[in-house]
Protein backbone atom coordinates (compact mmCIF):
# COMPACT_ATOMS: atom_id res chain seq x y z
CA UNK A 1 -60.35 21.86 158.74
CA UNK A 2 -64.08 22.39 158.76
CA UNK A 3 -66.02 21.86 155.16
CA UNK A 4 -69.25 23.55 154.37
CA UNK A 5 -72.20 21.04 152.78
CA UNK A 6 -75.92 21.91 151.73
CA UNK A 7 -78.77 19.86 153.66
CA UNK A 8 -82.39 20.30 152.53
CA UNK A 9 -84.72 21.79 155.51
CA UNK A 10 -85.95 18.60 155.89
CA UNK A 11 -82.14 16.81 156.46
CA UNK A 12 -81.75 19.65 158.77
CA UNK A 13 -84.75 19.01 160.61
CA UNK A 14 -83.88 15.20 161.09
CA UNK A 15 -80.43 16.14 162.01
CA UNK A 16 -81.55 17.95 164.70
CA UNK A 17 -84.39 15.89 166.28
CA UNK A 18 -81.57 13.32 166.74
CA UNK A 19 -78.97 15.25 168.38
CA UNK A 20 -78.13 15.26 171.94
CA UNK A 21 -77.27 18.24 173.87
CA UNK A 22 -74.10 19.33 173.79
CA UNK A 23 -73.29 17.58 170.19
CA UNK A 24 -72.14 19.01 167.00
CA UNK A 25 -73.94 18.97 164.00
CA UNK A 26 -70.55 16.43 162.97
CA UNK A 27 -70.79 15.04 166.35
CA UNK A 28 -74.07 13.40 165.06
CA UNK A 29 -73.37 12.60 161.87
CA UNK A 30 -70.04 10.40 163.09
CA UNK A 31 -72.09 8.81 165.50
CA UNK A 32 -74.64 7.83 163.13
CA UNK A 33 -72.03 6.73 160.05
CA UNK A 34 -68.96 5.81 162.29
CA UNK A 35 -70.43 2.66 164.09
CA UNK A 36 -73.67 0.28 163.75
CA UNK A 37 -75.90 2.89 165.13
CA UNK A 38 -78.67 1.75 167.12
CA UNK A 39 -81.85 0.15 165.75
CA UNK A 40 -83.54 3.36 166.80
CA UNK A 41 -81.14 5.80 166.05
CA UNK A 42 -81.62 4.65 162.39
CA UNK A 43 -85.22 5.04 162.60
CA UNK A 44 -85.36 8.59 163.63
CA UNK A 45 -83.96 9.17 160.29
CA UNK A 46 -86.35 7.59 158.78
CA UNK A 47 -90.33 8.92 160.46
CA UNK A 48 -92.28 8.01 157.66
CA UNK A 49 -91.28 4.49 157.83
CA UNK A 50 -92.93 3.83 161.17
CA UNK A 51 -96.62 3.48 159.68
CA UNK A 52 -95.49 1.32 156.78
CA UNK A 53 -97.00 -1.87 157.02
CA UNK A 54 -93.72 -3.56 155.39
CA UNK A 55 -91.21 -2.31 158.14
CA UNK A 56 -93.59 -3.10 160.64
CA UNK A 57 -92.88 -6.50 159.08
CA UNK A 58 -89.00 -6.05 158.41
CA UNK A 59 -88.84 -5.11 162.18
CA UNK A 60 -90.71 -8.06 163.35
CA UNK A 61 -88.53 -10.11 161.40
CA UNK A 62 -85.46 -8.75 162.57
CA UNK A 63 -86.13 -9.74 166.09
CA UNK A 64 -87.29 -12.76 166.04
CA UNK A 65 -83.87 -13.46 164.23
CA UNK A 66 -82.27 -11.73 167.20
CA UNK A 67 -84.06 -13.74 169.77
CA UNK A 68 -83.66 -16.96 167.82
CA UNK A 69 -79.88 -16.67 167.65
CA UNK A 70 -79.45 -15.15 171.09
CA UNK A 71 -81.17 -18.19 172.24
CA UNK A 72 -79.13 -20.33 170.05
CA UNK A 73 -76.02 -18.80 171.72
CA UNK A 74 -77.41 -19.62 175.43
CA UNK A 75 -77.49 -23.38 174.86
């Protein structure tokens, strides 16, 4: 059963940048809502955020969490 669903020009245009070749238009969205997408996956939703000062921050933070418990998890 397919469904039909509005998307602004700009959803559209995201949607697309992100999807691989040979992928559905529902191909991408289950990828990106079905699992923990990928850190970058996420951000190609999201352009804008890439030249704000405070995600430059969030992202920073994030991996320095990542490293510290990865380390953590070595020892």
């Amino acid at each position: 059963m397919t469904k039909t669903i509005s998307l602004s020009d700009s959803a559209y245009e995201l949607l697309k940048k992100i999807k691989r070749e040979n992928e559905s238009f529902s191909d991408v969205i289950k990828r990106l809502v079905g699992k923990k997408g990928k850190l970058m996956e996420v951000l190609d939703l999201y352009p804008e955020l890439s030249e704000v000062k405070e995600y430059e921050e969030s992202v920073a933070g994030m991996r320095k969490e990542i490293d510290r418990r990865l380390e953590h998890e070595m020892y």
